[in-house]
C-alpha atoms as a PDB file:
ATOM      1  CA  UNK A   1     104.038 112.752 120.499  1.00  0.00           C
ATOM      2  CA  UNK A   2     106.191 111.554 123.020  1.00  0.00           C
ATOM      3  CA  UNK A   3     109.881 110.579 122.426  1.00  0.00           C
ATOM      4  CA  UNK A   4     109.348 106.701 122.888  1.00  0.00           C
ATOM      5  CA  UNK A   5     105.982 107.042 121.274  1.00  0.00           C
ATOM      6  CA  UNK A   6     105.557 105.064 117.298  1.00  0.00           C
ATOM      7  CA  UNK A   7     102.414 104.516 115.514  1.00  0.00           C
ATOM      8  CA  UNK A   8     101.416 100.697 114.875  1.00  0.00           C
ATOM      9  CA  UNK A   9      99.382  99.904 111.747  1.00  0.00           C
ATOM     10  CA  UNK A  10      97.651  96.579 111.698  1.00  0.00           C
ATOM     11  CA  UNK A  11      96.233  95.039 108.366  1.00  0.00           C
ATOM     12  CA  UNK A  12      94.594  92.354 106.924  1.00  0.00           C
ATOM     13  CA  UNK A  13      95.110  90.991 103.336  1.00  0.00           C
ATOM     14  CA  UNK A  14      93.571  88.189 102.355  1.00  0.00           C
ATOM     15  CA  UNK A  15      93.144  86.246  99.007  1.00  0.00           C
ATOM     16  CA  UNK A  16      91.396  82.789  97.890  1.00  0.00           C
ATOM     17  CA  UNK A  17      94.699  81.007  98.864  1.00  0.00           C
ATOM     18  CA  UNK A  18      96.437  83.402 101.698  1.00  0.00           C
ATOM     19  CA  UNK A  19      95.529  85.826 104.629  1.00  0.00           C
ATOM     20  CA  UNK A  20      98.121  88.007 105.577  1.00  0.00           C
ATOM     21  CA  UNK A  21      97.885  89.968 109.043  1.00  0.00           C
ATOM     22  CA  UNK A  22     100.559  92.732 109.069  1.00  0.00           C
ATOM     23  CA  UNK A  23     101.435  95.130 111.599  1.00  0.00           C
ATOM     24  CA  UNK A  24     104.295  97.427 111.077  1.00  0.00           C
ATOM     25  CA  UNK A  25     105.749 100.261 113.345  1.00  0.00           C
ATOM     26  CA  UNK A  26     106.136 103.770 112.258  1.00  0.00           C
ATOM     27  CA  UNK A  27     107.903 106.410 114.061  1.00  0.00           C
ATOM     28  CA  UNK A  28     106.272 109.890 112.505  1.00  0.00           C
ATOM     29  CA  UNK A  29     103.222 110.725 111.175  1.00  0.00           C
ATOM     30  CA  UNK A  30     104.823 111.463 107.607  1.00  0.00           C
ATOM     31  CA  UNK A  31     106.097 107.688 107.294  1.00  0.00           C
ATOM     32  CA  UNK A  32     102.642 106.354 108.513  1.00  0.00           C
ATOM     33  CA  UNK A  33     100.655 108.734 106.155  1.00  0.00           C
ATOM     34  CA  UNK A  34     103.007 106.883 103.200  1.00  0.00           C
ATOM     35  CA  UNK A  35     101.846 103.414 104.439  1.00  0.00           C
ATOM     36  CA  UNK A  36      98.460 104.850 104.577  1.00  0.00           C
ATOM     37  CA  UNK A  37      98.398 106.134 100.807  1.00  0.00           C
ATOM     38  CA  UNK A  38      99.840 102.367 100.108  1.00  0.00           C
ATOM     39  CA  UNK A  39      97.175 101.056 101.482  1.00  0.00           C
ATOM     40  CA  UNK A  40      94.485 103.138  99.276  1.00  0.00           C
ATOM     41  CA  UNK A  41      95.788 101.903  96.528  1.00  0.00           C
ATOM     42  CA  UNK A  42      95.461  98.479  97.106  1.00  0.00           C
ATOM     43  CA  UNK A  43      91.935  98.860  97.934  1.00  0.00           C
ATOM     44  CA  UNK A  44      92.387  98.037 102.092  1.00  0.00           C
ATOM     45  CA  UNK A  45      90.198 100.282 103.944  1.00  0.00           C
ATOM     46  CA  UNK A  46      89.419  98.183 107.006  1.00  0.00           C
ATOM     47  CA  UNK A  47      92.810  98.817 109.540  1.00  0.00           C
ATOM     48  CA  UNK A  48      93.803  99.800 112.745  1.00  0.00           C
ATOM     49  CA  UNK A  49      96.124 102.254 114.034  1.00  0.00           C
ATOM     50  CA  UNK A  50      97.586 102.289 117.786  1.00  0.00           C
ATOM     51  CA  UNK A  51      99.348 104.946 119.158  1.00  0.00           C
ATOM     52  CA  UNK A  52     102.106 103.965 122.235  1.00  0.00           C
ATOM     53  CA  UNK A  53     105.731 102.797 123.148  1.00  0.00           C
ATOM     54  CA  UNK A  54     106.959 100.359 121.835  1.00  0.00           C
ATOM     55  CA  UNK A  55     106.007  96.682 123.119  1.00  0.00           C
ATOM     56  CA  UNK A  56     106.884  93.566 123.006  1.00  0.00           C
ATOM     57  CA  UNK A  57     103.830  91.014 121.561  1.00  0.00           C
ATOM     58  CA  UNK A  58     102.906  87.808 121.868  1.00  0.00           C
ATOM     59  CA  UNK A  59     100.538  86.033 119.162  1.00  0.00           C
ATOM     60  CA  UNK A  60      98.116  83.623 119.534  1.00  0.00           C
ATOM     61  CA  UNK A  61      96.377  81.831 116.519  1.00  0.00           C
ATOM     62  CA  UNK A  62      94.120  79.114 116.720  1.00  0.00           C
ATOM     63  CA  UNK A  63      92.999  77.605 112.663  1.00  0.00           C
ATOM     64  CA  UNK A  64      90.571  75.331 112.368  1.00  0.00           C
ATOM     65  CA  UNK A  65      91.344  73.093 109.446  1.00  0.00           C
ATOM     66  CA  UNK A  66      88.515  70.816 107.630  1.00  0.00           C
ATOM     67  CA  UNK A  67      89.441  68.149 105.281  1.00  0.00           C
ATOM     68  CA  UNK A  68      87.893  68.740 101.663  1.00  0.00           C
ATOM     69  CA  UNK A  69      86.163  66.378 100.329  1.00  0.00           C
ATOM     70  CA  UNK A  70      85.444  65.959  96.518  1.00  0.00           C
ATOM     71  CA  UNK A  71      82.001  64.467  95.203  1.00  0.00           C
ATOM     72  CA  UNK A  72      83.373  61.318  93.840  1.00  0.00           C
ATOM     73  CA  UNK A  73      84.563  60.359  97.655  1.00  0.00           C
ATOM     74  CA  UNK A  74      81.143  61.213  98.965  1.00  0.00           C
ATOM     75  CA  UNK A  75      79.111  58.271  96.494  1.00  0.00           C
ATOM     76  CA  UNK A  76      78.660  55.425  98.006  1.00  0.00           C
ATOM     77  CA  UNK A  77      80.378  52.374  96.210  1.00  0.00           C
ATOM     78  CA  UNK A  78      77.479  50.510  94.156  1.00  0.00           C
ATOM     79  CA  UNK A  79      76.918  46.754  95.170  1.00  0.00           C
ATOM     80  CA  UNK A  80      78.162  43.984  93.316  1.00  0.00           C
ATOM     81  CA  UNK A  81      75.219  41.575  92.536  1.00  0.00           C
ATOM     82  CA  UNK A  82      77.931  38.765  92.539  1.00  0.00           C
ATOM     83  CA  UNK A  83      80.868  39.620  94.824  1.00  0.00           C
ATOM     84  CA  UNK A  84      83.433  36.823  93.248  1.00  0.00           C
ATOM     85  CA  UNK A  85      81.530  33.920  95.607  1.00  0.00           C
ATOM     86  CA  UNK A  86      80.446  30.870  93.492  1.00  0.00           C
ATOM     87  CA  UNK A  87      76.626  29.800  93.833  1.00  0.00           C
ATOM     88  CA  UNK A  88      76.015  26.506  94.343  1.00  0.00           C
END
């Protein structure tokens, strides 16, 4: 490995509430292995490691947001037979 060479590890955790994308630096092998074993252990076996100098990053997210609507807000308001209007 080259001297301004690090290892990058980039992870996802996600829960019914959260998502969590991590990436964290590690200069030697040893240190990355640790994060590694971490990782094992709380069941995340879908990551990526980069190998390079270090850089600076720019992130981009883009969240599409929907509005939840409950099933009481979906009926349709019944019809009053009489709405307050005298009959002659």
């Amino acid at each position: 490995m080259q001297k301004n060479d690090q290892f990058y590890l980039i992870y996802q955790e996600a829960s019914e509430d959260d998502c969590l994308l991590t990436i964290q630096p590690y200069q030697t092998t040893d240190e990355l292995t640790m994060a590694l074993r971490q990782l094992e252990k709380l069941a995340i076996d879908d990551y990526t490691i980069i190998k390079g100098k270090k850089m600076k990053a720019t992130m981009r997210v883009m969240i599409d947001l929907e509005e939840e609507i409950d099933q009481k807000s979906k009926q349709t308001p019944e019809k009053e037979e009489n709405p307050g209007f005298l009959e002659e």
